[in-house]
C-alpha atoms as a PDB file:
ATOM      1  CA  UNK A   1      16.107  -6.198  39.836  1.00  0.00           C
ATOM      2  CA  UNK A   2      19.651  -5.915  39.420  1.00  0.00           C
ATOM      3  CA  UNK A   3      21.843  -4.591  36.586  1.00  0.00           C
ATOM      4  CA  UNK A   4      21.660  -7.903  33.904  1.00  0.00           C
ATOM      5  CA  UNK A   5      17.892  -7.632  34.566  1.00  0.00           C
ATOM      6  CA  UNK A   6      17.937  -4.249  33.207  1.00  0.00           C
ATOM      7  CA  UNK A   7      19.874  -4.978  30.483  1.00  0.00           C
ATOM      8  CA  UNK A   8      17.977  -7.857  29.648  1.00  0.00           C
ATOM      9  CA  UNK A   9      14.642  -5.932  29.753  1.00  0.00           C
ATOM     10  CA  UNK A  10      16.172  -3.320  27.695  1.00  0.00           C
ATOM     11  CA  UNK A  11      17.421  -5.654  24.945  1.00  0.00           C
ATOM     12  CA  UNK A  12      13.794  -7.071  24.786  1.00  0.00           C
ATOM     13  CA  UNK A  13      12.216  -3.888  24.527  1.00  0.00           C
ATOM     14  CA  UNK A  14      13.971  -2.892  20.870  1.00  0.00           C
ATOM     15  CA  UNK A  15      12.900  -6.863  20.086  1.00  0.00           C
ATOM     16  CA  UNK A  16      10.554  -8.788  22.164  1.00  0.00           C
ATOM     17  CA  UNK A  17      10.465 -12.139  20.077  1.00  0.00           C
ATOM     18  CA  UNK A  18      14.788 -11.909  20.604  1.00  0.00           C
ATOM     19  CA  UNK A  19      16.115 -15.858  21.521  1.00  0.00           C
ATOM     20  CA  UNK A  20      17.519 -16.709  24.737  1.00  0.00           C
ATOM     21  CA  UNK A  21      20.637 -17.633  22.559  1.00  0.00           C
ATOM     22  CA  UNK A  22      20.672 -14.125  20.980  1.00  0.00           C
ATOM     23  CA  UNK A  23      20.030 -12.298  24.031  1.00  0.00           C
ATOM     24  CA  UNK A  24      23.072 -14.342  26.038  1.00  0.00           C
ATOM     25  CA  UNK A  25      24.985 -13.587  23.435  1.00  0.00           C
ATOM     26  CA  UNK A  26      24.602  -9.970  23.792  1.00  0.00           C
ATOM     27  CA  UNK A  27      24.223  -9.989  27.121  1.00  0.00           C
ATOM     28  CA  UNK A  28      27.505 -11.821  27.585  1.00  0.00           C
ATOM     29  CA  UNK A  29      25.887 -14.435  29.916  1.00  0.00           C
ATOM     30  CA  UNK A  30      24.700 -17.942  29.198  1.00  0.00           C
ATOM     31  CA  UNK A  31      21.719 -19.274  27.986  1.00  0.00           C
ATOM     32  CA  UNK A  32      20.157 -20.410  31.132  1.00  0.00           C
ATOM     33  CA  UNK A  33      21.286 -17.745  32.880  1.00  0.00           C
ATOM     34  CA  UNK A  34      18.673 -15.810  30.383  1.00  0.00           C
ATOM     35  CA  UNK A  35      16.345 -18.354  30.955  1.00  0.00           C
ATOM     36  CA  UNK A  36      15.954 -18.159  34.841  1.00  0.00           C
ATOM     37  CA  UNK A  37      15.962 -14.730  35.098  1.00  0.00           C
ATOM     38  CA  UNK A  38      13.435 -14.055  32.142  1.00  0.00           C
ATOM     39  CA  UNK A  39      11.119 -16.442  33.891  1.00  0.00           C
ATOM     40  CA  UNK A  40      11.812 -14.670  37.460  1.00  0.00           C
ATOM     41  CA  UNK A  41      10.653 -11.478  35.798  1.00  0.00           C
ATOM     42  CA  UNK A  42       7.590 -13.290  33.876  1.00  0.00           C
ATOM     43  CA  UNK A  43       6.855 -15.056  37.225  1.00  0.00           C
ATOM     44  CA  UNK A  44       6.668 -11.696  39.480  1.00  0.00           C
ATOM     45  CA  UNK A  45       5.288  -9.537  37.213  1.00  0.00           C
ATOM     46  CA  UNK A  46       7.940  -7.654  36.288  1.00  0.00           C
ATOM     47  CA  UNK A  47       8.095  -8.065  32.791  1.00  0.00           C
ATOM     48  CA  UNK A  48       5.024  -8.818  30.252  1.00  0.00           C
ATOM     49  CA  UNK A  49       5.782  -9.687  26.787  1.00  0.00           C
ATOM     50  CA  UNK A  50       3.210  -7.719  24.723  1.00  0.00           C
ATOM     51  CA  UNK A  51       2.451  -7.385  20.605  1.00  0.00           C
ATOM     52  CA  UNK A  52       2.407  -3.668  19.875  1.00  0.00           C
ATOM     53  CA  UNK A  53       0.334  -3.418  16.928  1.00  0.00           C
ATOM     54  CA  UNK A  54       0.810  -0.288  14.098  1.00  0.00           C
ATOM     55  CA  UNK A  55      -2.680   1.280  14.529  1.00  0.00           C
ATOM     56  CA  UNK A  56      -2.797   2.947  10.999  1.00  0.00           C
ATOM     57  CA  UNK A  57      -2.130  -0.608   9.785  1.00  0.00           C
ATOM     58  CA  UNK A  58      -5.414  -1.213  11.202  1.00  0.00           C
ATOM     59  CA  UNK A  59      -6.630   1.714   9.563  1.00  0.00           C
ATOM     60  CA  UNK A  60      -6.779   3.739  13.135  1.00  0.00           C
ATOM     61  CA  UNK A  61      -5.352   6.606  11.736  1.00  0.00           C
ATOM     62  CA  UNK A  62      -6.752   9.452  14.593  1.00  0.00           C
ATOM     63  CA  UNK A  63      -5.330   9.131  17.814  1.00  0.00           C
ATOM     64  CA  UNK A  64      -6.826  10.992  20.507  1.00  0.00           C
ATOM     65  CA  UNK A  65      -5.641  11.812  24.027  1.00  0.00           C
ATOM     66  CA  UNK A  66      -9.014  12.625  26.509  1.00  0.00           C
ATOM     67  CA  UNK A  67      -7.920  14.250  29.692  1.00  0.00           C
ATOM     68  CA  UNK A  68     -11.128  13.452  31.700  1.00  0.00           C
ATOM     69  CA  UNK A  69     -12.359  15.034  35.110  1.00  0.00           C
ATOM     70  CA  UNK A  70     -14.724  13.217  37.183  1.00  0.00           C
ATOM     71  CA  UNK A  71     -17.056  13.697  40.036  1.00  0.00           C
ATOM     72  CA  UNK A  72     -15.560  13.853  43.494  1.00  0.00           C
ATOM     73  CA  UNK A  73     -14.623  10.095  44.471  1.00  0.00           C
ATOM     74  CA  UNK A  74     -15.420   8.420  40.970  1.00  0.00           C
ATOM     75  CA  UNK A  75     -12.226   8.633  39.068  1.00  0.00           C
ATOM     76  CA  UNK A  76     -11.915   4.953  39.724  1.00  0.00           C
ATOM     77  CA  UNK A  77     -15.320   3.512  38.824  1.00  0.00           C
ATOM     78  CA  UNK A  78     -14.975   6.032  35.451  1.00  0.00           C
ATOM     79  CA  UNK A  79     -11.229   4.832  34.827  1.00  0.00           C
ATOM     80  CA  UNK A  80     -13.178   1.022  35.106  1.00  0.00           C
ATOM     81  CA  UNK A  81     -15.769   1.679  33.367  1.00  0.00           C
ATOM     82  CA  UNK A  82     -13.500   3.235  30.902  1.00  0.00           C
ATOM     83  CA  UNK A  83     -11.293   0.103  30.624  1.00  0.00           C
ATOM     84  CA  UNK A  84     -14.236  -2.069  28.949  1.00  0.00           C
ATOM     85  CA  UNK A  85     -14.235  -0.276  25.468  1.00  0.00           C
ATOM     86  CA  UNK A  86     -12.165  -1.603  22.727  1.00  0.00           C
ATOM     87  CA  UNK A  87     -11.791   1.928  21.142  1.00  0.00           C
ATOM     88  CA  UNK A  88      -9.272   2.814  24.035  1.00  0.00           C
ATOM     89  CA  UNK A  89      -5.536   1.403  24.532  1.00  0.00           C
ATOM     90  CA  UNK A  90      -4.694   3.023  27.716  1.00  0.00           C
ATOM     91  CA  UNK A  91      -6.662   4.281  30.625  1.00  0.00           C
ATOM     92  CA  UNK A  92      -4.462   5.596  33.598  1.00  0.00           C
ATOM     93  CA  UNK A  93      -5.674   7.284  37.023  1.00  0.00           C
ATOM     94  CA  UNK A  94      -3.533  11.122  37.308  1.00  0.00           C
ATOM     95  CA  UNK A  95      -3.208  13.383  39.553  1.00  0.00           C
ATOM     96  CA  UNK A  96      -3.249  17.423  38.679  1.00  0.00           C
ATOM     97  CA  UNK A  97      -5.959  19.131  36.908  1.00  0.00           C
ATOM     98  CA  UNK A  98      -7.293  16.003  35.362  1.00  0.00           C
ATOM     99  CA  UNK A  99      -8.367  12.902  37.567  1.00  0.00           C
ATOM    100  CA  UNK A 100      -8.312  10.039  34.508  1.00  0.00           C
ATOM    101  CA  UNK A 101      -6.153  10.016  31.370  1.00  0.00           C
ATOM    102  CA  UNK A 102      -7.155   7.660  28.170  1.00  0.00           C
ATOM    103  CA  UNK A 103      -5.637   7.260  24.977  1.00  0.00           C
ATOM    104  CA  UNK A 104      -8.302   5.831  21.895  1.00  0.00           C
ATOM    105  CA  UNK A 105      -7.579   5.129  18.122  1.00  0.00           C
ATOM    106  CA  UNK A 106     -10.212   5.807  15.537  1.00  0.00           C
ATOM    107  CA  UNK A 107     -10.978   5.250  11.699  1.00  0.00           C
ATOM    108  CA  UNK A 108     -12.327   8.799  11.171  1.00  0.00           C
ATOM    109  CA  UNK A 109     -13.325  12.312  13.247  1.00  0.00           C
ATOM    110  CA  UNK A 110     -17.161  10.962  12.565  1.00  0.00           C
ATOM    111  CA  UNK A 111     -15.842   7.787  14.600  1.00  0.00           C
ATOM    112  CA  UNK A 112     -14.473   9.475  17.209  1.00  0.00           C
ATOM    113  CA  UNK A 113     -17.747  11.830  17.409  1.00  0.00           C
ATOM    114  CA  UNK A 114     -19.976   9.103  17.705  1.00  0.00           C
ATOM    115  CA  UNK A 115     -17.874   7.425  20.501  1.00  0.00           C
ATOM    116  CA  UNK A 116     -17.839  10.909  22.849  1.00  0.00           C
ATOM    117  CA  UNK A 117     -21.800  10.946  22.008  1.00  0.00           C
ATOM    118  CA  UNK A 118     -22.423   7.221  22.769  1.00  0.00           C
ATOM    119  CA  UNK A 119     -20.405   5.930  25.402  1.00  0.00           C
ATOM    120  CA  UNK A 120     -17.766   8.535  26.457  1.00  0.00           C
ATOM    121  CA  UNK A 121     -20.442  11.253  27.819  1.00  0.00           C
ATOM    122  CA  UNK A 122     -22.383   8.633  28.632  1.00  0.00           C
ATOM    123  CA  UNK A 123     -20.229   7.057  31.463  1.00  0.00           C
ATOM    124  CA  UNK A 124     -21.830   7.995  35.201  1.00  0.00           C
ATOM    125  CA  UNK A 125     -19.404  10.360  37.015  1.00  0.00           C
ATOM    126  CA  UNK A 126     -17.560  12.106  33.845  1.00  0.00           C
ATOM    127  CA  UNK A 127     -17.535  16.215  34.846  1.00  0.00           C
ATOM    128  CA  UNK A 128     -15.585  17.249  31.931  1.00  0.00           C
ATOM    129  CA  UNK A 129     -13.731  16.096  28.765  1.00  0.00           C
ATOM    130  CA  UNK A 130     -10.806  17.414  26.890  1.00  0.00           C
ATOM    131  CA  UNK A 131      -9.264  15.724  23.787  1.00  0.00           C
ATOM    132  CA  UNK A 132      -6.344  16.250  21.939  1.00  0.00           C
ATOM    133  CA  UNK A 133      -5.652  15.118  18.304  1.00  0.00           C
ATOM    134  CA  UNK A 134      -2.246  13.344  18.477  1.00  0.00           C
ATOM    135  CA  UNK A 135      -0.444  14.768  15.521  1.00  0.00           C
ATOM    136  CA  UNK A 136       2.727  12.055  15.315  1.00  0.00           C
ATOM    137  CA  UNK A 137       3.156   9.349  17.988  1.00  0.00           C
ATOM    138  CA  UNK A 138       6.907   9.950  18.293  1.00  0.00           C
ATOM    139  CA  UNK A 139       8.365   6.946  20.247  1.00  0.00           C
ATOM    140  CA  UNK A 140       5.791   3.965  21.739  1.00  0.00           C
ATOM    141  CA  UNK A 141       6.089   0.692  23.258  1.00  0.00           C
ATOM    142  CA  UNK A 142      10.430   1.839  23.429  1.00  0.00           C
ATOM    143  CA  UNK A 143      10.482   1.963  20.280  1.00  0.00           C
ATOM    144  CA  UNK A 144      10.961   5.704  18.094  1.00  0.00           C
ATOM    145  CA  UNK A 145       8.393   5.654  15.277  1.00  0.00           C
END
């Protein structure tokens, strides 16, 4: 990835649905030139074009951080286990004091209680769970909220 690539990802990250035309324009390049290399960085995985969706739109208006320590050797099966329910965006293996780190969105506290009593606690492996109430998401997806 050279210099233009990181410009180009960079102009895509503060508008992902930008035109090739718009983004050679800014860029200072031409239009195929934007072409190629965003389908390079499609092609190898470098770049994903993704829809990042306002979650208190959706009326998701408690975010919650769980910091989640697991059984010697099963942070992976948790963090896959963790990956199959909707009610979490982001699931991520750590390191430090915490083995798996998950980020959820939830109508309500009683929401969020019922999924720690149903299916959080309930996943084989799970030693201990903290949460955190996120109080302002201050800048996701590049973007400062």
């Amino acid at each position: 990835m050279d210099e233009l690539d990181r410009k180009l990802v960079a102009a895509l990250r503060g508008d992902g649905r930008r035109s090739n035309v718009d983004l050679a324009r800014h860029l200072g390049v031409s239009e195929g030139t934007v072409r190629t290399r965003l389908g390079r960085l499609r092609n190898n995985g470098t770049l994903k074009i993704l829809a990042v969706t306002d979650h208190r739109q959706l009326g998701l208006v408690v975010p919650v951080l769980f910091s989640i320590q697991t059984e010697v050797g099963k942070a992976e099966p948790v963090a896959r286990r963790l990956t199959e329910f909707d009610e979490l965006e982001l699931v991520e293996l750590v390191t430090g004091n915490y083995d798996v780190v998950a980020v959820g969105f939830y109508r309500s506290n009683d929401d969020l209680a019922e999924f720690l009593a149903k299916k959080l606690w309930k996943v084989k492996g799970i030693r201990k769970i903290d949460t955190a109430h996120v109080l302002r998401i201050v800048k996701l997806g590049g973007r400062l909220s």
